[in-house]
Protein backbone atom coordinates (compact mmCIF):
# COMPACT_ATOMS: atom_id res chain seq x y z
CA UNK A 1 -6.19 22.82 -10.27
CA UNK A 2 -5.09 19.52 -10.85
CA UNK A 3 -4.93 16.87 -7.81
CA UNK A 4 -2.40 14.26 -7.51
CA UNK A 5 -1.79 10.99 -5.94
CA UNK A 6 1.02 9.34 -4.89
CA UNK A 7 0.59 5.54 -4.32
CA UNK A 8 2.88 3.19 -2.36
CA UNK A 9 2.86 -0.50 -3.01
CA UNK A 10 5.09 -3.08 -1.99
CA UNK A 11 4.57 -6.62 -3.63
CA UNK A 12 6.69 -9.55 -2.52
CA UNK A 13 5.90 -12.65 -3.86
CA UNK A 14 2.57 -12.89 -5.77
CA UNK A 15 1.83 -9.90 -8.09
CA UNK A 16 -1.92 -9.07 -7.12
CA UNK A 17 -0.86 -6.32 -4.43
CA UNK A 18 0.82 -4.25 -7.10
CA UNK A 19 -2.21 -5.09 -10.18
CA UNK A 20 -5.10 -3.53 -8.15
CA UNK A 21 -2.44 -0.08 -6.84
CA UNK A 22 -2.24 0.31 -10.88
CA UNK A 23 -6.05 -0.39 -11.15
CA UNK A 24 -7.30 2.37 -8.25
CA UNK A 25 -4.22 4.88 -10.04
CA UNK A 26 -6.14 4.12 -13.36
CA UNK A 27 -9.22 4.95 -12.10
CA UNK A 28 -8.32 8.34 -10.61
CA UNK A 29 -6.14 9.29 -13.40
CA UNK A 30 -9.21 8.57 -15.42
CA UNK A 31 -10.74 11.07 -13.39
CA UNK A 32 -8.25 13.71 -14.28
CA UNK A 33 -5.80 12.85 -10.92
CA UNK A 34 -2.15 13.20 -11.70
CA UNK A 35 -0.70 9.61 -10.21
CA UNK A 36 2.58 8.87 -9.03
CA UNK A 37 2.68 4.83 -8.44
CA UNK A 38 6.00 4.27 -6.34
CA UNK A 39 6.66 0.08 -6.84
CA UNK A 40 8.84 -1.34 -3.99
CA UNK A 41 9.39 -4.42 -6.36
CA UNK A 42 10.16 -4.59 -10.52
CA UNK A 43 6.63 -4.28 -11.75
CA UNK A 44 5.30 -7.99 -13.96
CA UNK A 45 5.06 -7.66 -17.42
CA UNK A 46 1.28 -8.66 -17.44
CA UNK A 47 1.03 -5.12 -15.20
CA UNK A 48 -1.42 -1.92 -16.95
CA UNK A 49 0.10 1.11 -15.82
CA UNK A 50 -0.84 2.85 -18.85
CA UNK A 51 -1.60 6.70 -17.64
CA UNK A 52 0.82 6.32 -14.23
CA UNK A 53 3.77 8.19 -13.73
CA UNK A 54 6.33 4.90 -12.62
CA UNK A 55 8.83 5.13 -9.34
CA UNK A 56 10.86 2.60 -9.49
CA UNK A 57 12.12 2.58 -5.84
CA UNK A 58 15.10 -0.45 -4.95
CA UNK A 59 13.59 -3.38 -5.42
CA UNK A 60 12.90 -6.02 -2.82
CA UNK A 61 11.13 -9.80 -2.52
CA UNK A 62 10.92 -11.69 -0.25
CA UNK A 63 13.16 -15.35 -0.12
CA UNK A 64 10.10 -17.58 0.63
CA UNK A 65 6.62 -18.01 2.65
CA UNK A 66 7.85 -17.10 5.97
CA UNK A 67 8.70 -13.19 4.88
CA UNK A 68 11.54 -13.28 6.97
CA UNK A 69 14.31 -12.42 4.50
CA UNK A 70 14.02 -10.03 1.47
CA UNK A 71 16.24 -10.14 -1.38
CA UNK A 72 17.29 -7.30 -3.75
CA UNK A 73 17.34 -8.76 -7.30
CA UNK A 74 20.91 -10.04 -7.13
CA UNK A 75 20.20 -12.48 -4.49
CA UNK A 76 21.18 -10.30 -1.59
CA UNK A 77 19.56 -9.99 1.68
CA UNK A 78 19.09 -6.70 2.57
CA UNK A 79 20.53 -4.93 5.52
CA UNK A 80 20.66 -1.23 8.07
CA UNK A 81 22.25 0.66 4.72
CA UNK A 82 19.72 -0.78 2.32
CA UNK A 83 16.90 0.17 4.27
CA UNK A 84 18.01 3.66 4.75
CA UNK A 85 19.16 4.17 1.26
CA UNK A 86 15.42 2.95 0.50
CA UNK A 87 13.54 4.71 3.48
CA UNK A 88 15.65 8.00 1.70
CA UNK A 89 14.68 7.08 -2.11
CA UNK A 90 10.74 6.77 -1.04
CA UNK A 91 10.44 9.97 1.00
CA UNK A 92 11.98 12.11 -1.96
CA UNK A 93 9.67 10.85 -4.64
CA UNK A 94 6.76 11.82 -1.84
CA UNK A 95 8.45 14.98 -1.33
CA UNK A 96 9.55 15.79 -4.91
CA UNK A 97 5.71 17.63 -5.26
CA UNK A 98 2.99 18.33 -3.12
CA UNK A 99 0.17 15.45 -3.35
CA UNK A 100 -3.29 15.50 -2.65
CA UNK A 101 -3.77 12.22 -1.86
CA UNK A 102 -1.20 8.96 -0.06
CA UNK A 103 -2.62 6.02 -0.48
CA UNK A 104 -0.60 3.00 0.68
CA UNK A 105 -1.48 -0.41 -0.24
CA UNK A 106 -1.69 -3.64 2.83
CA UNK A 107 -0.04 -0.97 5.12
CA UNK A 108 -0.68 -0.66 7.95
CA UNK A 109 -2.33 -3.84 8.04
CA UNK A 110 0.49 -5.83 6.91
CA UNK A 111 4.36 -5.32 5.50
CA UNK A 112 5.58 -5.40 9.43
CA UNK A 113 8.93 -5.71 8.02
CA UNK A 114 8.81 -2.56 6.21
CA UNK A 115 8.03 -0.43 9.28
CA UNK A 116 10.76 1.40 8.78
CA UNK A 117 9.86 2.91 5.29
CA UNK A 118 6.46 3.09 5.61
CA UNK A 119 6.47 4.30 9.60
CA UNK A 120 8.44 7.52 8.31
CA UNK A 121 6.19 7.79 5.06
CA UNK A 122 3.15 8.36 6.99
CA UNK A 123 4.53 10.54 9.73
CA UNK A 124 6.63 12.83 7.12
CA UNK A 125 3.01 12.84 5.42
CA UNK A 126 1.31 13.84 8.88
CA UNK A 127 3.34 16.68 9.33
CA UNK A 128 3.64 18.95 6.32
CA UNK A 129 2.09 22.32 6.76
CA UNK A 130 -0.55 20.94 4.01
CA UNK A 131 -1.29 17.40 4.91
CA UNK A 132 -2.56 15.07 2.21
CA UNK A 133 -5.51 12.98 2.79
CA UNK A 134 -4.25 9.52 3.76
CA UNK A 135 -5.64 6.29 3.06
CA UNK A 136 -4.83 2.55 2.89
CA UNK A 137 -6.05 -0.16 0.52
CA UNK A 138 -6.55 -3.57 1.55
CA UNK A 139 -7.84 -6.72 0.33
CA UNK A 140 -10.95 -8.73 1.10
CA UNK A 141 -8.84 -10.95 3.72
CA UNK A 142 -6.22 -10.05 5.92
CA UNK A 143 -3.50 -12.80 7.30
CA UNK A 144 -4.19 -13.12 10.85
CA UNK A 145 -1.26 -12.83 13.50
CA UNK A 146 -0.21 -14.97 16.17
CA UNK A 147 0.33 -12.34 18.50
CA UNK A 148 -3.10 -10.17 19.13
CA UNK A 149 -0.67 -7.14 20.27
CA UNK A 150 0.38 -7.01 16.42
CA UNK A 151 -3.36 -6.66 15.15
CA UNK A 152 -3.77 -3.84 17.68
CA UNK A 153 -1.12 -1.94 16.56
CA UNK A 154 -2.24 -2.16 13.43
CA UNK A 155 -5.56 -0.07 14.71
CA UNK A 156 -3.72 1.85 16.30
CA UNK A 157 -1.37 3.46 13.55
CA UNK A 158 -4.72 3.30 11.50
CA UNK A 159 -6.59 5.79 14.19
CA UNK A 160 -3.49 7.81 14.21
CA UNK A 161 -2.42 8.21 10.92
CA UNK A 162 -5.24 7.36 8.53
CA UNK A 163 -8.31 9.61 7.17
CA UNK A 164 -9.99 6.49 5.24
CA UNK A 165 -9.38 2.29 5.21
CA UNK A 166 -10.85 1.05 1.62
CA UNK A 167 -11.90 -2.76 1.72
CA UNK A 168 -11.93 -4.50 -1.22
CA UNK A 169 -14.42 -6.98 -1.10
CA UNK A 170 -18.40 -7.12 -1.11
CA UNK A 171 -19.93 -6.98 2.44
CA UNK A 172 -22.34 -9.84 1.74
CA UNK A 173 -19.62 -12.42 1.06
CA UNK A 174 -16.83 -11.19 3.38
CA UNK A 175 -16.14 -9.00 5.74
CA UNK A 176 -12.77 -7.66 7.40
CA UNK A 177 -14.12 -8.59 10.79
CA UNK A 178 -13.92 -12.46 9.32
CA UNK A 179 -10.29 -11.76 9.45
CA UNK A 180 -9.10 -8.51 11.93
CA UNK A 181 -10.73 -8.44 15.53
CA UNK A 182 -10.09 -4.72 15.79
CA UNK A 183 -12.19 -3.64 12.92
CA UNK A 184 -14.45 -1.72 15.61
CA UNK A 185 -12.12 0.40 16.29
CA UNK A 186 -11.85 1.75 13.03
CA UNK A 187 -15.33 1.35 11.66
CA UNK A 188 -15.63 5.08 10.74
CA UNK A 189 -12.65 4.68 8.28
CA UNK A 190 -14.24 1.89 6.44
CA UNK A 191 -15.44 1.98 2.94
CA UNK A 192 -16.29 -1.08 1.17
CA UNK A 193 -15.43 -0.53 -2.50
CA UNK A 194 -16.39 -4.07 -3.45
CA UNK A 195 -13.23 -6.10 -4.91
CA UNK A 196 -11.12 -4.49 -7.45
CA UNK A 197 -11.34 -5.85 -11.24
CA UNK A 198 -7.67 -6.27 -12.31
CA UNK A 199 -8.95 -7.91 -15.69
CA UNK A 200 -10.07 -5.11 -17.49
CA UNK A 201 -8.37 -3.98 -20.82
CA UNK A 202 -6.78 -7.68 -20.99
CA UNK A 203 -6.55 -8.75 -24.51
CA UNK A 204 -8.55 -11.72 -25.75
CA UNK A 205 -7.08 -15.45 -26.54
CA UNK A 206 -6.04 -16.11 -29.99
CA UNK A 207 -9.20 -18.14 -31.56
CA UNK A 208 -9.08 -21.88 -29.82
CA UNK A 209 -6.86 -20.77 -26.80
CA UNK A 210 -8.76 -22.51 -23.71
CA UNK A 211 -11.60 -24.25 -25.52
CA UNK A 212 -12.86 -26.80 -23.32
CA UNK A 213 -9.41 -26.61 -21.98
CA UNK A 214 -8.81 -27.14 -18.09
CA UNK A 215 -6.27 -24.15 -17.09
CA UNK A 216 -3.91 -24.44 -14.27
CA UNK A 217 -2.84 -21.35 -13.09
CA UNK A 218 -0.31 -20.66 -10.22
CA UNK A 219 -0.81 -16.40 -10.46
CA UNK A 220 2.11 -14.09 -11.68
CA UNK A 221 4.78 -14.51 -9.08
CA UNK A 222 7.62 -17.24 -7.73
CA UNK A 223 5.21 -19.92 -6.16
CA UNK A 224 2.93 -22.69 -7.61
CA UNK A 225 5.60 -25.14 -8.91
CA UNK A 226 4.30 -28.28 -6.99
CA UNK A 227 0.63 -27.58 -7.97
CA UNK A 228 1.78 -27.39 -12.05
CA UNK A 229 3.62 -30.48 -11.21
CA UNK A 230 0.74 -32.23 -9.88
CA UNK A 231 -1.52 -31.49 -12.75
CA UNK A 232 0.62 -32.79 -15.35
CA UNK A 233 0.33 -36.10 -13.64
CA UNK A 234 -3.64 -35.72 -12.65
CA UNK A 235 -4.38 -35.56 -16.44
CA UNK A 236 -4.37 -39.55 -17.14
CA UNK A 237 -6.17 -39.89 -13.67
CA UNK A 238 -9.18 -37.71 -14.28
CA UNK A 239 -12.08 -39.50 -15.52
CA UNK A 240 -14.00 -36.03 -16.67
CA UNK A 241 -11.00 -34.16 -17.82
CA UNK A 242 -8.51 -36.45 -19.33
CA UNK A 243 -9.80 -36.14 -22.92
CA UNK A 244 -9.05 -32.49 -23.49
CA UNK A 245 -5.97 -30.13 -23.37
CA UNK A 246 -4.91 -28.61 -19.62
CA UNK A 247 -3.41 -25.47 -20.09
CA UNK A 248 -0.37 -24.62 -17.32
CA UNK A 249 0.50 -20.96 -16.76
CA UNK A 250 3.51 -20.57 -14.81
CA UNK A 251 4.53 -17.57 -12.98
CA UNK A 252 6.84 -15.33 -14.09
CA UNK A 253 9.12 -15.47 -11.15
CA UNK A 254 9.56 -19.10 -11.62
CA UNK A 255 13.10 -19.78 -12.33
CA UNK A 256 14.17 -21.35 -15.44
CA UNK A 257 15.29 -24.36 -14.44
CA UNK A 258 12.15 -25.48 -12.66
CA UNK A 259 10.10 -23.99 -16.01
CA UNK A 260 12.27 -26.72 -18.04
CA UNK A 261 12.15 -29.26 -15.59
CA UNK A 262 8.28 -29.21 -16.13
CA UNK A 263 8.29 -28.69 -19.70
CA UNK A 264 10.39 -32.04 -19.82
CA UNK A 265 7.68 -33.50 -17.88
CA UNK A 266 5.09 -32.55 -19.35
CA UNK A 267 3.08 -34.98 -22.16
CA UNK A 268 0.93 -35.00 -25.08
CA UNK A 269 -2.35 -33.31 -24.24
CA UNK A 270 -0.56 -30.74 -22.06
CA UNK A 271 0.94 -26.88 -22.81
CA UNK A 272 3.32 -25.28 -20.71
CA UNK A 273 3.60 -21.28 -20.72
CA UNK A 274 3.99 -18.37 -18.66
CA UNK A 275 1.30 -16.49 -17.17
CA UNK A 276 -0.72 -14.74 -19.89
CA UNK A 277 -2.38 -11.08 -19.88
CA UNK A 278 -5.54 -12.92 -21.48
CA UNK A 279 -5.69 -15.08 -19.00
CA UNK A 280 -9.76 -14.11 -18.46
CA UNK A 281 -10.43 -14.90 -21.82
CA UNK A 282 -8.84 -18.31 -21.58
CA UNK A 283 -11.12 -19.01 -18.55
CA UNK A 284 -14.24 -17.87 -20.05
CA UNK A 285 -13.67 -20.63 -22.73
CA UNK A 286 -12.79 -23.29 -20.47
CA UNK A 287 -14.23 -26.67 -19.35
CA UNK A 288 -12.43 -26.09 -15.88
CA UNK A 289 -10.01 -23.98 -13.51
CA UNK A 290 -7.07 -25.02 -11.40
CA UNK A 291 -6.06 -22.34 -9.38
CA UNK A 292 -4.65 -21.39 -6.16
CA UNK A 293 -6.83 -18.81 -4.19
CA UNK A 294 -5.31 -15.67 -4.59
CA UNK A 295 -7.74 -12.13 -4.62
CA UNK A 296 -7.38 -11.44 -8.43
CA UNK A 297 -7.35 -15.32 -9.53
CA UNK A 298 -10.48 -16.04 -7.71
CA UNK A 299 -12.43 -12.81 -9.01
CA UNK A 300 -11.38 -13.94 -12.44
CA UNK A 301 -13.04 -17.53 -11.95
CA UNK A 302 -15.98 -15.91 -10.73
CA UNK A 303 -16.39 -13.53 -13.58
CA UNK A 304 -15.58 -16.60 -15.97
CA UNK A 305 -18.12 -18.77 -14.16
CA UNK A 306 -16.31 -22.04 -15.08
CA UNK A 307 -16.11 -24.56 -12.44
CA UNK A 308 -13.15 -24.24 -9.92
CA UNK A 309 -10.97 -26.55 -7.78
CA UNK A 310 -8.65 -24.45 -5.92
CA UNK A 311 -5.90 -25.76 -3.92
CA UNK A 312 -5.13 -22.68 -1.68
CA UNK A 313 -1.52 -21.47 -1.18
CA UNK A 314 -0.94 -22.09 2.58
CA UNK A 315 2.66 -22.18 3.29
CA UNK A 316 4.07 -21.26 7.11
CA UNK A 317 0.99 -19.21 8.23
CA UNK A 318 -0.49 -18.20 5.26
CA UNK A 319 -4.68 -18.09 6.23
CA UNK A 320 -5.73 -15.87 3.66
CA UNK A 321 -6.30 -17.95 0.32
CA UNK A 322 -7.80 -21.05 2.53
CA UNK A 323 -10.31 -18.60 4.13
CA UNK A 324 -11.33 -17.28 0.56
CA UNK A 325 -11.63 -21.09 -0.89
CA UNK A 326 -13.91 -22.21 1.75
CA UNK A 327 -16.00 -19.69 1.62
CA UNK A 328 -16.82 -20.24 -2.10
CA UNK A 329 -16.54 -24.01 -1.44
CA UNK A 330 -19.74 -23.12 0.99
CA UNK A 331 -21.30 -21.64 -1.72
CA UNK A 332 -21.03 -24.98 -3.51
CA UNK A 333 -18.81 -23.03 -6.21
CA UNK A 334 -15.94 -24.88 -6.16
CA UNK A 335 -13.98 -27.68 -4.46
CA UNK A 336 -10.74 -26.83 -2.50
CA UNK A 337 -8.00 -29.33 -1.90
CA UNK A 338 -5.36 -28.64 0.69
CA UNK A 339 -2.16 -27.52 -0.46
CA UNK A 340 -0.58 -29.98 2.32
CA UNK A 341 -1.90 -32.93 1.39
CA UNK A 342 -1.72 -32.48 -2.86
CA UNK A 343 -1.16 -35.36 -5.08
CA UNK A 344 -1.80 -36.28 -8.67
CA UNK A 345 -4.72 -38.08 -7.43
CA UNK A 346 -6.07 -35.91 -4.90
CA UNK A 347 -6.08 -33.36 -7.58
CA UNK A 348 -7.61 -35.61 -10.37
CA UNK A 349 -10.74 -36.54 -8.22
CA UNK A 350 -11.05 -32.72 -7.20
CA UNK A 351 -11.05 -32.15 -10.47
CA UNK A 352 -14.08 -34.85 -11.51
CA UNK A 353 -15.67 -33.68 -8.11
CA UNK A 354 -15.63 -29.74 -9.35
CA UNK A 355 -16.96 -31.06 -12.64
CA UNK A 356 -19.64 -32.86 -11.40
CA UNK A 357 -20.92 -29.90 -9.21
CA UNK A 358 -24.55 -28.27 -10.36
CA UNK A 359 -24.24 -25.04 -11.95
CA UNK A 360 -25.03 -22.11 -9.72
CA UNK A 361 -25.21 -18.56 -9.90
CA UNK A 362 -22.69 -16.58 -8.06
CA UNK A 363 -22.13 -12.84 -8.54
CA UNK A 364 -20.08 -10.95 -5.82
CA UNK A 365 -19.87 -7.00 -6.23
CA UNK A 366 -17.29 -5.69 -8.41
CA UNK A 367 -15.85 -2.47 -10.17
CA UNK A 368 -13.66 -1.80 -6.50
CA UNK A 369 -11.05 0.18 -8.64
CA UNK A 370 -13.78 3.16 -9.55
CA UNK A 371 -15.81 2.91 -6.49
CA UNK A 372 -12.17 3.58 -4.64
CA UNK A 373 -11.28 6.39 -7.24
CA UNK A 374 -15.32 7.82 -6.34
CA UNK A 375 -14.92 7.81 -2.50
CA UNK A 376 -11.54 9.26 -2.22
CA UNK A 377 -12.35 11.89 -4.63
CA UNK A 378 -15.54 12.73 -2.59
CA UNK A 379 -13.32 12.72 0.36
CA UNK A 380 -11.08 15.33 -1.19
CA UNK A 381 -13.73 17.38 -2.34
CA UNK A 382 -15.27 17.67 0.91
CA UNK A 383 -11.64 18.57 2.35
CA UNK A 384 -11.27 21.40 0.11
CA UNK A 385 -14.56 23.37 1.34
């Protein structure tokens, strides 16, 4: 008999949430797992779905750093009718078939505001006469919360709702007590799957894309404007990199009129483009990387091994990307420059500094996507004795 899986992501304003849900449904469909992948956002075009049955459910971002107000794609906040009409779409793709497996992606350990979606997901999930196993997938970091009361709670609907909690990260460089206080209480959930690989089956650069090149990359999404801004005036400032092409990869999210404004700014020496699916090949040929810190940019430095200056995004109360930085900037693997304080010249002499760093060997623990697909099939297995 066949199993399936039914996957629930919810990306808002980067696109690295909904890249590793594809890459764990890959894996298990690779594994002979039928896979459902139910998007609460319209999926990038840089996304691999290939072997995923799609559900596109109404789409929703949110307006800006604070994730306070979500917007459907016409620019509409969303209301009481919205949220029902969505809460109603999501529970009859779950219930169209009977799954094997739910896997949910941050929740419950983050998208608060979607409570009332993912709340009734769970419970409808909980209570059919044949239960699917339930699991969540989070990243290496969480966001911590102001109020401790939140980050209980989020234990809480763990111990009540969930069979298994898959990390993604490697133990020996971070671990989800760095960032979540309660992680005691649900230690026998916990699987570390090491971090999930959202690079493989990219395509390679056309010959001479990101030779000796410095690439500035702001991820997939909405945000990373000021930082490509920056960078097009840190190239005359840099005394190590101002000699050779810097690369700028805007997200896709980024309106128009801000892409134009910097390709007006822009000068000799410098190409603007959207983000690119071969976007690991470009950094494997590179002299340097300009990044923010998000999970799947930083794994793709690593795995490149060229020298890094990240400039985290930090907006509101944003911890996660800072926490990441530092901890490679410990490692002496890269030099992080607060998003707060960013100039052209902050950034050229971050630059220099990053290229004047001694080469070291990092290696973290990868292939998260199969090691996920390998524990919850083991967990289904021993279910069905």
């Amino acid at each position: 008999m066949t199993l399936s899986a039914f996957i629930h992501v919810q990306h808002l304003l980067g696109t690295g949430h909904v890249l590793r849900a594809a890459a764990i449904g890959r894996a298990l469909a690779e594994r002979g797992v039928a896979v459902t992948l139910a998007t609460g956002n319209t999926l990038p075009p840089h996304a691999d779905v290939g072997g995923l049955e799609i559900v596109e459910l109404p789409p929703v971002r949110a307006a800006d750093a604070r994730f306070k107000t979500f917007l459907t794609p016409e620019g509409r906040e969303i209301d009481d009718g919205w949220k029902t009409a969505r809460r109603q779409a999501t529970l009859r793709a779950f219930t169209a078939r009977p799954y094997d497996l739910l896997l949910s992606e941050t929740w419950p350990f983050g998208r608060r505001p979607f409570a009332f979606e993912m709340e009734a997901l769970t419970a409808t999930a909980r209570a059919l006469d044949r239960p699917p196993l339930v699991a969540a997938s989070i990243r290496d970091i969480l966001v911590r919360k102001q109020q401790l009361w939140k980050e209980e709670q989020m234990a809480e609907l763990a111990q009540a709702f969930y069979d298994r909690v898959l990390v993604h990260s490697d133990p020996e460089f971070i671990r989800l007590e760095d960032s979540f206080p309660f992680t005691d209480r649900i230690a026998p959930l916990l699987r570390y799957t090491g971090f999930v690989d959202t690079s493989t089956g990219r395509p390679d650069a056309p010959d001479g894309d990101g030779e000796d090149e410095v690439i500035v990359s702001c991820g997939g999404g909405a945000v990373g404007a000021d930082l490509l801004a920056a960078a097009i005036d840190a190239r005359p400032l840099s005394r190590r990199a101002g000699d050779c092409t810097w690369r700028l990869l805007a997200g896709h999210d980024i309106d128009a009129a801000t892409f134009d404004a910097l390709s007006n700014k822009a000068s000799t020496g410098i190409v603007l483009e959207r983000a690119r699916r071969d976007f690991p090949s470009l950094l494997a040929r590179a002299r340097l990387s300009v990044s923010q810190a998000g999970y799947n940019t930083v794994l793709d430095v690593l795995r490149a091994g060229v020298p890094a200056v990240f400039v985290p995004f930090a907006q509101i109360k944003e911890t996660e990307q800072q926490q990441r930085a530092e901890a490679l900037q410990r490692q002496g693997r890269a030099v992080v420059t607060p998003e707060a304080s960013l100039t052209s010249e902050a950034l050229a002499g971050a630059i220099d500094d990053a290229l004047a760093l001694p080469k070291r060997r990092f290696t973290v623990q990868t292939g998260g996507a199969e090691r996920s697909a390998e524990i919850l099939m083991d967990d289904l297995e021993r279910r069905s004795r």
